[in-house]
C-alpha atoms as a PDB file:
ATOM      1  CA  UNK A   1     -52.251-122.996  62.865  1.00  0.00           C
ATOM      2  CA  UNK A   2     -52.081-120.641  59.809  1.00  0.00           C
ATOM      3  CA  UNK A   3     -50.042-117.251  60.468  1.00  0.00           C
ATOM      4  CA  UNK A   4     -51.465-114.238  57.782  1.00  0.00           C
ATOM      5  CA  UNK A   5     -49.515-111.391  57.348  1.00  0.00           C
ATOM      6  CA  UNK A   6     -50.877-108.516  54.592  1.00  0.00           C
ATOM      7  CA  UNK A   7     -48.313-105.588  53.849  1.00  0.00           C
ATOM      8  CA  UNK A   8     -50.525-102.462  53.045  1.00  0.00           C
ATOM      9  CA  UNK A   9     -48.459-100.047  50.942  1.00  0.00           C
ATOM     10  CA  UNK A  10     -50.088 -96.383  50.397  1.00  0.00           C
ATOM     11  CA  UNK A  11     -49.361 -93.927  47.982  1.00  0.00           C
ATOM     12  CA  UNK A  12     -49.032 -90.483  48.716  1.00  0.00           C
ATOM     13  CA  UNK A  13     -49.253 -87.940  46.080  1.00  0.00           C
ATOM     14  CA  UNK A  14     -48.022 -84.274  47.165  1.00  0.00           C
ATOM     15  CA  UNK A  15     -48.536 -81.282  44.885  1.00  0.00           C
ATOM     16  CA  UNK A  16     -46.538 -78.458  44.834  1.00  0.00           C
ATOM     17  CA  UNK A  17     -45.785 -75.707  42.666  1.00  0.00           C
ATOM     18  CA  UNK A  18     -42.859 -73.861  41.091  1.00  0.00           C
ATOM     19  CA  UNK A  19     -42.798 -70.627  40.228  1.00  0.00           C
ATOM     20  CA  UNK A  20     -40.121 -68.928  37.712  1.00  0.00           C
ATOM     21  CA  UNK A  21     -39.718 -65.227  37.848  1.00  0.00           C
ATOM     22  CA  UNK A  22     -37.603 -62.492  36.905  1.00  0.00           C
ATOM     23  CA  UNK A  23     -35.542 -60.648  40.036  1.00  0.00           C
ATOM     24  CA  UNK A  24     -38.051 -57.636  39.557  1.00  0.00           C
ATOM     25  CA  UNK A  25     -40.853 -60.193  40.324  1.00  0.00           C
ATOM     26  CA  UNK A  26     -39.371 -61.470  43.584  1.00  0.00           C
ATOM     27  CA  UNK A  27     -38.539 -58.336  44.640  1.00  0.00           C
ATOM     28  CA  UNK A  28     -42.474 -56.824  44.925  1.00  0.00           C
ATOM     29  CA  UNK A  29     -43.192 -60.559  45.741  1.00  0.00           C
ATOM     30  CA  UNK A  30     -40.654 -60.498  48.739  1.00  0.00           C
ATOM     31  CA  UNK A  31     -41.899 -56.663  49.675  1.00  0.00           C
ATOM     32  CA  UNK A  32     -45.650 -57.486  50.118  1.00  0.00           C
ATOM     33  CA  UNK A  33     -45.119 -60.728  52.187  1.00  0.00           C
ATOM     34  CA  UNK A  34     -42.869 -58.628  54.232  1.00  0.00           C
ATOM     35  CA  UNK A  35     -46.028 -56.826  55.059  1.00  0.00           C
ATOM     36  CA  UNK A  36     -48.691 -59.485  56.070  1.00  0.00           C
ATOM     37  CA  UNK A  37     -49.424 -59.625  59.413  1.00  0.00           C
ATOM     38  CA  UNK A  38     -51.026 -61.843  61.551  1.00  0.00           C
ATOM     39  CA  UNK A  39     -50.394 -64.504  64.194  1.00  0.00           C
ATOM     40  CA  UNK A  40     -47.816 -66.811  62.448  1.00  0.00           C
ATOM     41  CA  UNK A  41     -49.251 -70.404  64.440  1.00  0.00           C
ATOM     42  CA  UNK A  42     -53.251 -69.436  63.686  1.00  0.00           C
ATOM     43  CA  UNK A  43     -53.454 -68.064  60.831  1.00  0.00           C
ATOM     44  CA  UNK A  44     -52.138 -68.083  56.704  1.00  0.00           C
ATOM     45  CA  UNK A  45     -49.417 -65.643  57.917  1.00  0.00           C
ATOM     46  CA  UNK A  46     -47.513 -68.865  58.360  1.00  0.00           C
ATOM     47  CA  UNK A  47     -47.297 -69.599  54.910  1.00  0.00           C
ATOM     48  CA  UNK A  48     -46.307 -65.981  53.796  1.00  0.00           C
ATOM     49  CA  UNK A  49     -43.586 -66.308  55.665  1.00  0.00           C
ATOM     50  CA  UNK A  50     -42.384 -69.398  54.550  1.00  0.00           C
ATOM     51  CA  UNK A  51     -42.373 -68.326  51.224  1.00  0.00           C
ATOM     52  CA  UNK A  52     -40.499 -65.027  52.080  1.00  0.00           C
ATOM     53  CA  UNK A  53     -38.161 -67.146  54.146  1.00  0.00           C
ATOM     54  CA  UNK A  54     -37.331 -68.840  51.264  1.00  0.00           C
ATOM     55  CA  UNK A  55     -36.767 -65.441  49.302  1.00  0.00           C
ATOM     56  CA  UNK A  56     -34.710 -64.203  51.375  1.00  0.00           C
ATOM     57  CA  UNK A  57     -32.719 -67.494  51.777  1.00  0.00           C
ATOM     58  CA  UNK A  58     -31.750 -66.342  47.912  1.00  0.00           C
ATOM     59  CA  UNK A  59     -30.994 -63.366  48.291  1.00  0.00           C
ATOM     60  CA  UNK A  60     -33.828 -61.130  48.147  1.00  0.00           C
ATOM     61  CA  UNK A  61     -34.944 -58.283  50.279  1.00  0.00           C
ATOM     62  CA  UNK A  62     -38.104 -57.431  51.704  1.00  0.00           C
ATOM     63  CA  UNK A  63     -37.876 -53.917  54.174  1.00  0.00           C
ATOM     64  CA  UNK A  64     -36.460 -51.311  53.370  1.00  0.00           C
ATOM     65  CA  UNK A  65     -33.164 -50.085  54.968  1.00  0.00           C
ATOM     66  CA  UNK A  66     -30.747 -47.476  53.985  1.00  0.00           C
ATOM     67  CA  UNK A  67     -28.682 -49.501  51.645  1.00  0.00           C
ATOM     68  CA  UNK A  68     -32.039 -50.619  49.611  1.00  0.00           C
ATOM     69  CA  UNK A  69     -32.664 -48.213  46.341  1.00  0.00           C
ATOM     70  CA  UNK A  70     -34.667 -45.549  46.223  1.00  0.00           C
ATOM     71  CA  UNK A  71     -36.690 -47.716  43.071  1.00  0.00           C
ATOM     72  CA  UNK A  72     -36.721 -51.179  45.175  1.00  0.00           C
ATOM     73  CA  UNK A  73     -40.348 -52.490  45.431  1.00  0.00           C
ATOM     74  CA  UNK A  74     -40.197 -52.221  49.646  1.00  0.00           C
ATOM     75  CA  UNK A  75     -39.678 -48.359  49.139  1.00  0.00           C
ATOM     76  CA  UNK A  76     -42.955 -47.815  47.211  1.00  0.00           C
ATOM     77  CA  UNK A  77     -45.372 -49.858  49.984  1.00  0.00           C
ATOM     78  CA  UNK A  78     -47.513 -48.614  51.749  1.00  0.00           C
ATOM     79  CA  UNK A  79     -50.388 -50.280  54.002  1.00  0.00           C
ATOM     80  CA  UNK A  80     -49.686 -53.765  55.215  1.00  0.00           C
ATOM     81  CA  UNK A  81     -52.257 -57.285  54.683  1.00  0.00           C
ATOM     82  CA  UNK A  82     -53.362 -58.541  58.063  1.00  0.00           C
ATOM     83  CA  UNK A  83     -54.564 -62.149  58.452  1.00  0.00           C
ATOM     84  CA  UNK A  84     -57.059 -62.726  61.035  1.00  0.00           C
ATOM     85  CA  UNK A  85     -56.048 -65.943  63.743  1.00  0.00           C
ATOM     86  CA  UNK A  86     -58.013 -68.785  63.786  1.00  0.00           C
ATOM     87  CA  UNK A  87     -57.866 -71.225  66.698  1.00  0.00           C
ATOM     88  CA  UNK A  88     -55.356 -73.178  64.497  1.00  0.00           C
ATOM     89  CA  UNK A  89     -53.449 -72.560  61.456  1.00  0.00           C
ATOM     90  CA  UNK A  90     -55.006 -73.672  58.362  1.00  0.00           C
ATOM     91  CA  UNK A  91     -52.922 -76.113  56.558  1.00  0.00           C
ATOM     92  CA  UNK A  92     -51.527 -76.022  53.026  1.00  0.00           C
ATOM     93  CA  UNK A  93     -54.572 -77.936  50.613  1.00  0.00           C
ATOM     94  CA  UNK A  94     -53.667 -78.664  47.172  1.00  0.00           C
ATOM     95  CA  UNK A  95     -56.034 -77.232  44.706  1.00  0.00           C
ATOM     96  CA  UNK A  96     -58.055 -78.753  42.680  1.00  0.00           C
ATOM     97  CA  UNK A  97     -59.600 -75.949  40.815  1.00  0.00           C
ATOM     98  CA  UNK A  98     -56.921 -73.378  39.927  1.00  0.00           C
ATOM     99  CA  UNK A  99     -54.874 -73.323  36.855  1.00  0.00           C
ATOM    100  CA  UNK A 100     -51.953 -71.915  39.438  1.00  0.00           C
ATOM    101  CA  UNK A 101     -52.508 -74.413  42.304  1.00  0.00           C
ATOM    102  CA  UNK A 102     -53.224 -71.459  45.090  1.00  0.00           C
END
């Protein structure tokens, strides 16, 4: 009797992207996903809020309080984004065609 064993190994290749930015950037960055809307689970509102999670893991603010500055991006928003939900949250795809990988 002959025993066969195969080992399969795969490859998996995951983009990402890093963005470098001055404080003034991440600010207004942090502000407007402070203002998307949208059910977190079914739609890309998920996403926004990972990435302002992440802000404000370093640091940065989004809404404006009394201690923020009168100049601070949150300050000067108006309006918010609203994402509509699908039945289930869209997944992060890599890009192919973007120079930016979004």
């Amino acid at each position: 009797m002959t025993i066969k064993a195969d080992i399969t190994k795969k490859t998996v290749i995951e983009e990402s992207v890093t963005l470098t930015m001055s404080r003034a950037h991440a600010e207004t960055l942090a502000s407007v996903l402070g203002k998307v809307g949208g059910n977190r689970e079914t739609s890309p509102r998920g996403h926004a809020e990972d990435i302002l999670d992440a802000l404000v893991a370093k640091g940065f603010k989004y809404s404006t309080t009394y201690s923020t500055p009168a100049d601070h991006p949150a300050r000067k928003l108006t309006g918010s984004l609203m994402f509509e939900s699908k039945a289930v949250r869209p997944k992060a795809q890599p890009s192919t065609n973007s120079l930016y990988g979004f």
